[in-house]
N, C-alpha and C. Protein backbone atom coordinates (compact mmCIF):
# COMPACT_ATOMS: atom_id res chain seq x y z
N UNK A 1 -11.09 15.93 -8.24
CA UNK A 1 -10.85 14.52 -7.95
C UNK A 1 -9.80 13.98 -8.91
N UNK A 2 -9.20 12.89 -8.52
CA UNK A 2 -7.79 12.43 -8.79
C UNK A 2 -8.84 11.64 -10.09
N UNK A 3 -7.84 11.56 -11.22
CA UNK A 3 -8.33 10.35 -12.20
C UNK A 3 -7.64 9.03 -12.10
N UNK A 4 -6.65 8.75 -10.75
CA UNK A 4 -5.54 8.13 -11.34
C UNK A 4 -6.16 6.24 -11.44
N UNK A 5 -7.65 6.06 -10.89
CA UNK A 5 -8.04 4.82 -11.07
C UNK A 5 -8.68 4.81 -12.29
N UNK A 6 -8.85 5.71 -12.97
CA UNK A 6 -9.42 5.61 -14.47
C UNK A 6 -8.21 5.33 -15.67
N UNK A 7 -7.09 6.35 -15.13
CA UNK A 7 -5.63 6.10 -15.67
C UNK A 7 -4.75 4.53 -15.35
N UNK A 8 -4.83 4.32 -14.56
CA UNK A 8 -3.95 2.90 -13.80
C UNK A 8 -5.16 1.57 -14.98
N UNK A 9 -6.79 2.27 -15.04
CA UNK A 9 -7.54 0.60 -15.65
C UNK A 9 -6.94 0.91 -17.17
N UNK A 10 -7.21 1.93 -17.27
CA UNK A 10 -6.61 2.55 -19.10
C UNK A 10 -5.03 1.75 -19.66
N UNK A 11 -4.63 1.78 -18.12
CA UNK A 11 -2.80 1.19 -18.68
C UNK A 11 -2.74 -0.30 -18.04
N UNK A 12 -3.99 -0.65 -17.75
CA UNK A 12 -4.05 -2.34 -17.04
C UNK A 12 -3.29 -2.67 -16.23
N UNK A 13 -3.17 -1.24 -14.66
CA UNK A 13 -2.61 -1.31 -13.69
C UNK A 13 -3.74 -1.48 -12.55
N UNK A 14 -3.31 -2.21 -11.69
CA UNK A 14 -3.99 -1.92 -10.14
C UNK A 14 -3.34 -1.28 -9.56
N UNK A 15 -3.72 -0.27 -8.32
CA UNK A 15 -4.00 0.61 -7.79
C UNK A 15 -2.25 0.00 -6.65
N UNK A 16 -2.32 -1.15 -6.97
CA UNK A 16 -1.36 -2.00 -6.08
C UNK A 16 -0.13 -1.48 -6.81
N UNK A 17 -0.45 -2.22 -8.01
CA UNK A 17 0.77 -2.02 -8.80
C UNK A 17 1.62 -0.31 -9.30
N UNK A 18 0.54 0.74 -9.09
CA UNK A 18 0.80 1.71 -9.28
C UNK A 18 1.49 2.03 -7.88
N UNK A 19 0.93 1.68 -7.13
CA UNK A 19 1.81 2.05 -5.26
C UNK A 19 2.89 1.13 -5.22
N UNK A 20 3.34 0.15 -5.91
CA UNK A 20 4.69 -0.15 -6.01
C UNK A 20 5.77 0.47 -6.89
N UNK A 21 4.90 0.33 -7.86
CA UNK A 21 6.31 2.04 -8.53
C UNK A 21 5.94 2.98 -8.31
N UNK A 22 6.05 3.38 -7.43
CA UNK A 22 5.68 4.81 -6.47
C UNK A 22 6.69 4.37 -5.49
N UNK A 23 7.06 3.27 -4.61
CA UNK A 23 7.50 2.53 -3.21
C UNK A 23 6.88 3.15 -2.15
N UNK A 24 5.61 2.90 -2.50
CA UNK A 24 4.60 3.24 -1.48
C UNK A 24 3.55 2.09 -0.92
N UNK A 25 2.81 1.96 0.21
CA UNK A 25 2.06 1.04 0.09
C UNK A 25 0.36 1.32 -0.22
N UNK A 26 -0.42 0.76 -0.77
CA UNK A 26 -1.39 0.45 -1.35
C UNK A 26 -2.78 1.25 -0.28
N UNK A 27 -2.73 1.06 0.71
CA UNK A 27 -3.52 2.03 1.31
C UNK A 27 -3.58 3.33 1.36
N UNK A 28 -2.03 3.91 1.36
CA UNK A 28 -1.66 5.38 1.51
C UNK A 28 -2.05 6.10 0.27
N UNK A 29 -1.80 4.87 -1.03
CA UNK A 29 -1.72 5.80 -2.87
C UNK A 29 -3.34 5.42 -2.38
N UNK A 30 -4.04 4.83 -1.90
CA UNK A 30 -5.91 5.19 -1.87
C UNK A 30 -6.09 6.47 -1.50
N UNK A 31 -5.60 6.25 0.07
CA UNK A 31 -5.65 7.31 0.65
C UNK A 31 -5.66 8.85 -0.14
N UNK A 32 -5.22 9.01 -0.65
CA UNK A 32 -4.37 9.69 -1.41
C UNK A 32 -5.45 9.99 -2.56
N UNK A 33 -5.93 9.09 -3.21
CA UNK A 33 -6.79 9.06 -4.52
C UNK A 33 -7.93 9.74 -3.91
N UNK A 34 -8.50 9.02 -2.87
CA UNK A 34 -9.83 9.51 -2.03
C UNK A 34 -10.32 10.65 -1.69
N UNK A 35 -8.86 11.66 -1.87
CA UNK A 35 -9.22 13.05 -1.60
C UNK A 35 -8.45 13.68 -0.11
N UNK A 36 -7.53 12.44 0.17
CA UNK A 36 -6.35 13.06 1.01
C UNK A 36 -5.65 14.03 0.71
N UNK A 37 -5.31 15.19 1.31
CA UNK A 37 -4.37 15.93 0.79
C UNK A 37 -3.05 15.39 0.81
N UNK A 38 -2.40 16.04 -0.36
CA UNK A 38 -1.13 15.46 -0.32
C UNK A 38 -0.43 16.56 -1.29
N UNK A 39 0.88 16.33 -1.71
CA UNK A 39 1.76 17.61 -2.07
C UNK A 39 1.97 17.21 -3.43
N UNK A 40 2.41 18.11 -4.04
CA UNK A 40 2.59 18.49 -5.40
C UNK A 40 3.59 17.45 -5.58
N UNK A 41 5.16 17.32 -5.11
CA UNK A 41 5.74 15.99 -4.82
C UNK A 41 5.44 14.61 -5.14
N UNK A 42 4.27 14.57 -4.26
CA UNK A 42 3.66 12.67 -4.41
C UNK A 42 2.83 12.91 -6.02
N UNK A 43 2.24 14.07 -5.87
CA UNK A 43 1.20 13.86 -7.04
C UNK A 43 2.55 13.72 -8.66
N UNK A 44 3.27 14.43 -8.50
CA UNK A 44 4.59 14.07 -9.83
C UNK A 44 4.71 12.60 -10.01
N UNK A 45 4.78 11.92 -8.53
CA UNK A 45 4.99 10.56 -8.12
C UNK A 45 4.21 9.69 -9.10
N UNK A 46 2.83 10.24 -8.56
CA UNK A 46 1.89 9.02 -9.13
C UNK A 46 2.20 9.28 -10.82
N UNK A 47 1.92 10.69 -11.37
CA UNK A 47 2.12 10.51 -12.90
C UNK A 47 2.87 10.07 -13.23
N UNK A 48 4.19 10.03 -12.55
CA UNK A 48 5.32 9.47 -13.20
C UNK A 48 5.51 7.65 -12.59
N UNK A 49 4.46 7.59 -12.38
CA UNK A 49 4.39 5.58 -12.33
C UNK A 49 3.77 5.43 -13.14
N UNK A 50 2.76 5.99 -13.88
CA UNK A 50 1.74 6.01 -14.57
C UNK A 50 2.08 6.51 -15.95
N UNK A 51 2.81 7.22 -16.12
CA UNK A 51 3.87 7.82 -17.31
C UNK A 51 2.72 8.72 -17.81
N UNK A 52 2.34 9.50 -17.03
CA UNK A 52 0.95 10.44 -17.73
C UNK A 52 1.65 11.96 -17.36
N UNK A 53 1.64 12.97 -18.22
CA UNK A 53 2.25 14.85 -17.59
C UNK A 53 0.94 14.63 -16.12
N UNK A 54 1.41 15.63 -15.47
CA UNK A 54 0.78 15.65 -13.78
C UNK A 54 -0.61 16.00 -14.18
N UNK A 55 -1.01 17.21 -14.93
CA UNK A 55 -2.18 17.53 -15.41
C UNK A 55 -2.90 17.00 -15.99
N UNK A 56 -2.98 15.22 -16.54
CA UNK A 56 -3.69 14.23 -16.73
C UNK A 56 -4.31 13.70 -15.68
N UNK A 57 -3.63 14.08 -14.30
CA UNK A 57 -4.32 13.13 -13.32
C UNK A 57 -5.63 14.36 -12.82
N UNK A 58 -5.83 14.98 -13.01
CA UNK A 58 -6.47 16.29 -12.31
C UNK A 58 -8.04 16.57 -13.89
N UNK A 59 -7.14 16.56 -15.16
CA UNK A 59 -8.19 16.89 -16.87
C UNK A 59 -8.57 15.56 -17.18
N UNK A 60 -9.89 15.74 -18.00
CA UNK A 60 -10.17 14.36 -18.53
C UNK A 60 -9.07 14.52 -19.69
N UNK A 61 -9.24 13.20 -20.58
CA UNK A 61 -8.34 13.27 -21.63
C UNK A 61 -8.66 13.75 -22.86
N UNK A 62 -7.84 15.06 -23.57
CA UNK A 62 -8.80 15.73 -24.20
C UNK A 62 -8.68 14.78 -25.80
N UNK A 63 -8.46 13.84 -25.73
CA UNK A 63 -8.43 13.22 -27.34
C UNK A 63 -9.83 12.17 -27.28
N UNK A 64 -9.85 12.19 -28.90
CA UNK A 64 -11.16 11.07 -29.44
C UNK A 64 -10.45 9.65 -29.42
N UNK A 65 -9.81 9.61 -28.64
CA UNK A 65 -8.79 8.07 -29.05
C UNK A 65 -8.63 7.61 -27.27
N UNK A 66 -9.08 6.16 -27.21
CA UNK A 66 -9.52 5.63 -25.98
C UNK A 66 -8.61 4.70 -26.03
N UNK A 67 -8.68 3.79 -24.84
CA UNK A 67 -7.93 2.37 -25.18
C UNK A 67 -8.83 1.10 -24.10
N UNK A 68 -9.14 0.49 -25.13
CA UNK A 68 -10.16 -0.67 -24.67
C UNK A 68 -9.50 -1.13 -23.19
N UNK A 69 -10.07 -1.22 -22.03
CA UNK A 69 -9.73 -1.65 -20.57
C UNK A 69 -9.55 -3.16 -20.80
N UNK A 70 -10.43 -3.70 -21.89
CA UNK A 70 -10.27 -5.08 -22.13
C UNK A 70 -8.97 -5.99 -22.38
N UNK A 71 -8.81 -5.59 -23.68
CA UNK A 71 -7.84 -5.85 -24.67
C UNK A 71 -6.80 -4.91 -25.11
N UNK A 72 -6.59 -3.85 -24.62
CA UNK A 72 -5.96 -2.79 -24.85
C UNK A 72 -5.37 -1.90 -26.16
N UNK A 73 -6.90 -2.14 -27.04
CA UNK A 73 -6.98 -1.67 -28.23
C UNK A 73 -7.45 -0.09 -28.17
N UNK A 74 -6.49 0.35 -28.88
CA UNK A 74 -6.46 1.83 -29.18
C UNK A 74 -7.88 2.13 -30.28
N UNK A 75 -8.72 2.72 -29.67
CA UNK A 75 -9.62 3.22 -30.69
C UNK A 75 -10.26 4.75 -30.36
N UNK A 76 -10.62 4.97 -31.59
CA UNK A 76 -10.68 6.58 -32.54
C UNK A 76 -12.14 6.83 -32.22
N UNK A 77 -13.15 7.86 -31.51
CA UNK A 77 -14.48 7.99 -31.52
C UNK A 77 -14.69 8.82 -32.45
N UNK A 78 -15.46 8.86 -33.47
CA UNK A 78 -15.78 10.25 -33.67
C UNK A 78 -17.57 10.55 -34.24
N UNK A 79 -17.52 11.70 -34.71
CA UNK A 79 -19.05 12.14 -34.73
C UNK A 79 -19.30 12.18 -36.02
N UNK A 80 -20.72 11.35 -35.91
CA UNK A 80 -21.10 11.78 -37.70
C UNK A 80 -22.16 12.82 -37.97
């Protein structure tokens, strides 16, 4: 499954706004998220609206460093 609605809240994009820098419309980049097939092509597409390497949209993110959906504060998890 696509991450790219976990990626788009992370960078305080809608799903809208990511299908406009794409020049796509907003149903099709769903479409698309939902588990449409689609080509290696579109999928470059979406990372590169999103400014993420392609293999972010596919891996979770392997760092301890998040960014608040809120306020868009960068913070560090770690284990004690």
């Amino acid at each position: 499954m696509l991450r790219v609605k976990e990626i788009a809240k992370e960078k305080r994009l809608t799903i809208a706004d990511v299908a406009k820098r794409m020049d796509v419309q907003a149903p099709a980049l769903s479409r698309i998220i939902n588990g449409s097939n689609t080509t290696t092509d579109t999928l470059q597409k979406i990372a590169n609206a999103l400014d993420v390497p392609i293999a972010e949209l596919f891996e979770p993110a392997k760092t301890n460093e998040f960014t608040c959906p809120n306020c868009g504060t960068k913070l560090k998890v770690s284990k004690e």
